[in-house]
Protein backbone atom coordinates (compact mmCIF):
# COMPACT_ATOMS: atom_id res chain seq x y z
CA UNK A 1 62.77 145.75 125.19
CA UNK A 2 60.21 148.44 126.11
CA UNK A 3 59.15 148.51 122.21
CA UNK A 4 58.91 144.54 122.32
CA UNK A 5 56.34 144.92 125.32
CA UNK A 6 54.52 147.82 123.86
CA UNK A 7 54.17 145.52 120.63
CA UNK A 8 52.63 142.71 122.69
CA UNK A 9 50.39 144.44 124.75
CA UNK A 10 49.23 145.78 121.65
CA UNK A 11 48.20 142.67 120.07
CA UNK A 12 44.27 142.02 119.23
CA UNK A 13 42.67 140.24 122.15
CA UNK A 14 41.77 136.91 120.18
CA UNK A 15 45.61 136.38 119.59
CA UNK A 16 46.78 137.03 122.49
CA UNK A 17 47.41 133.90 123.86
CA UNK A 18 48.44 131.98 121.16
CA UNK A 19 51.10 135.02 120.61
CA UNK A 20 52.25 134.49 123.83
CA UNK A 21 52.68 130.85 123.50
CA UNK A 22 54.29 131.34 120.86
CA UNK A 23 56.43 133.97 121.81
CA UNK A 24 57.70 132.14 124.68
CA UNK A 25 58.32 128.73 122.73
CA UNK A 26 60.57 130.64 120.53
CA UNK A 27 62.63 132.02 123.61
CA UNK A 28 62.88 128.60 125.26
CA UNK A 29 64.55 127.51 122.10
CA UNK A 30 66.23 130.33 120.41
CA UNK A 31 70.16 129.12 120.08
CA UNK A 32 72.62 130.89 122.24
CA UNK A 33 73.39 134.59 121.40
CA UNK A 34 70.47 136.18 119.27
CA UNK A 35 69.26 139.50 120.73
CA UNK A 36 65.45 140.09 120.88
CA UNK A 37 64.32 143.91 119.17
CA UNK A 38 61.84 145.00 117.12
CA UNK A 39 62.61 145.45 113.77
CA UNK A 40 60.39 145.81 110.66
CA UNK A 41 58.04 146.52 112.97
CA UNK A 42 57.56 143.31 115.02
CA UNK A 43 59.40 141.66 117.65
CA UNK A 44 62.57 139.94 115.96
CA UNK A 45 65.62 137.56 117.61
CA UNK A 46 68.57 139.09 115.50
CA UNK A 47 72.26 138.36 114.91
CA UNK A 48 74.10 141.43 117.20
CA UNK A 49 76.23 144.02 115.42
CA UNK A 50 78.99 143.22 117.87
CA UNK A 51 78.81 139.57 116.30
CA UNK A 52 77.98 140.41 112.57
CA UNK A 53 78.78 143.92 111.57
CA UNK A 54 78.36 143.71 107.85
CA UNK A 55 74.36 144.16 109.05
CA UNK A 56 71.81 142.85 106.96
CA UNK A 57 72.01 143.66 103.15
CA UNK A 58 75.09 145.16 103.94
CA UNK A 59 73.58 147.86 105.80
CA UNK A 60 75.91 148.21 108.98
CA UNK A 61 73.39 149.63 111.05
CA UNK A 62 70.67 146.97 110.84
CA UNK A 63 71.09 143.73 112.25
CA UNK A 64 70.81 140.30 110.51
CA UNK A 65 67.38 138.87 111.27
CA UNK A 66 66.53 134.84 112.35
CA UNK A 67 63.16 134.76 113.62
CA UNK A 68 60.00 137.38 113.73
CA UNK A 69 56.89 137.10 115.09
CA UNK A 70 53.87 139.08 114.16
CA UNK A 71 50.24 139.71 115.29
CA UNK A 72 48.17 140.34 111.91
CA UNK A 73 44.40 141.12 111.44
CA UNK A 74 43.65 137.56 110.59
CA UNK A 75 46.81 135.46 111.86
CA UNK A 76 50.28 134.75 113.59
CA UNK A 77 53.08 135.61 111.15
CA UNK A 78 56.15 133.20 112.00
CA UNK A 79 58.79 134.57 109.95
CA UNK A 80 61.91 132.26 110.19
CA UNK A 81 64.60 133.19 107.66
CA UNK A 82 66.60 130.31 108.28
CA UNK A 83 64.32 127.86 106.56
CA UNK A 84 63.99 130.52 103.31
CA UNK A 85 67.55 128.83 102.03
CA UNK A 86 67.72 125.53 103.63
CA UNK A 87 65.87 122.87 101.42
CA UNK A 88 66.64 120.05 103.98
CA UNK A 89 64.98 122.00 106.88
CA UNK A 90 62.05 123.24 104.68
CA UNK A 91 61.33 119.30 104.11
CA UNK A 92 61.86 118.26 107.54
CA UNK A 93 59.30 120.99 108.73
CA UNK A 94 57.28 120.58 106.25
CA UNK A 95 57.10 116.70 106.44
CA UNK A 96 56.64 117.41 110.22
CA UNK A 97 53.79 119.44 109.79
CA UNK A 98 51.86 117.04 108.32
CA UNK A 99 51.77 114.81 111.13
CA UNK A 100 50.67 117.04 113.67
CA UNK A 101 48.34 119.58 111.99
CA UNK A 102 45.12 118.51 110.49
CA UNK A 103 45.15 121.58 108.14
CA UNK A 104 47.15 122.41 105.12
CA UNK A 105 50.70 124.27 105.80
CA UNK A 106 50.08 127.76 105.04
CA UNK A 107 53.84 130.02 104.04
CA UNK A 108 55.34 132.03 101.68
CA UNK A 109 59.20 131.95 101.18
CA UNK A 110 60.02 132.30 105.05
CA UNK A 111 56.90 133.04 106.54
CA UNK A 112 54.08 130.49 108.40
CA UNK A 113 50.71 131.75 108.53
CA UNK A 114 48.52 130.75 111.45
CA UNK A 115 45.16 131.23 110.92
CA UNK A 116 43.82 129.31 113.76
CA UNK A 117 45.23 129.53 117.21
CA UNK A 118 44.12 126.12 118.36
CA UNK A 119 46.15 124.43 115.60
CA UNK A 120 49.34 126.00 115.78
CA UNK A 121 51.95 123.03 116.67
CA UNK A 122 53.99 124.87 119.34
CA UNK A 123 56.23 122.04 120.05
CA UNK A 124 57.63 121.32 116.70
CA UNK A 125 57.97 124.85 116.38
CA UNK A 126 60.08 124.78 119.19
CA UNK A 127 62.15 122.11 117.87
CA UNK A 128 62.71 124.44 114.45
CA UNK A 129 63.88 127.21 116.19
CA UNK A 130 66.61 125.38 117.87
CA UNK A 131 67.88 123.57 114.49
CA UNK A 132 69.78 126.48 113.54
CA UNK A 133 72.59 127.83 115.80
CA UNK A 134 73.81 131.77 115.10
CA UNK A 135 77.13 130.60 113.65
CA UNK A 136 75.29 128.19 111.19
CA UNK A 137 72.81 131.02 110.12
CA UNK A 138 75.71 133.74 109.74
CA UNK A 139 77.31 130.84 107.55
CA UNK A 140 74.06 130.43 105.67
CA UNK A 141 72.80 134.06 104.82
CA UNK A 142 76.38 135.18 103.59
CA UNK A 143 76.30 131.68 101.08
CA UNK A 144 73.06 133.00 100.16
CA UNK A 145 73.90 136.06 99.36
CA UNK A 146 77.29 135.75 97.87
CA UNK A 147 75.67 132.94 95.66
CA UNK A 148 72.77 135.74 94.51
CA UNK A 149 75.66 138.22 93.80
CA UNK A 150 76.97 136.41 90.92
């Protein structure tokens, strides 16, 4: 945890608060048994070895990843690889979204940019987090990759 904390103290002055917001959101709704490390560089909620020993890309020493969250020069980096594979939870959140934020959805595959920290809709973000239980994305990421093998 003491790399998590040096991370966040770390974190340019102007983000700040919105990271910590944001932080905490995503630990008040994480699902049950996800372990908080950085990895890749940036504070990430993970699937446990002890759990999930195949690892991520089959490396047995790294940890699956679920949710990241990163302090960039110019915005919040949300990554959430749960959404990347789930076409029904990309709509929801994306049809969600647009109800609540007056600015175009800005992501990539499974990352949300936020490029202002006054618009950043912490509660639905909340309420994505919690959509996906561990079992569900340990079900998920080995039908995505098993499907990407063939």
């Amino acid at each position: 945890m003491d790399q998590v904390q040096n991370y966040i103290e770390n974190i340019e002055a102007k983000w700040q608060d919105a990271y910590l917001r944001l932080a905490n959101v995503i630990t008040e709704n994480i699902p049950e048994g996800f372990v908080l490390r950085l990895q890749y560089g940036m504070p990430t909620y993970v699937v446990p070895l002890s759990v999930f020993s195949e690892g991520y890309l089959g490396r047995s020493d790294e940890p699956l990843p679920f949710i990241s969250l990163a302090a960039q020069k110019k915005h919040l980096s949300l990554y959430h690889m749960g959404i990347m594979g789930n076409k029904e939870l990309l709509a929801w959140f994306q049809e969600e979204y647009q109800k609540v934020v007056p600015t175009k959805l800005n992501m990539g595959k499974s990352c949300i940019r936020f490029t202002n920290p006054n618009t950043i809709p912490y509660e639905l973000i909340g309420e994505l987090i919690g959509k996906i239980s561990m079992e569900e994305w340990i079900a998920s990421y080995i039908h995505f990759t098993e499907k990407n093998k063939k």
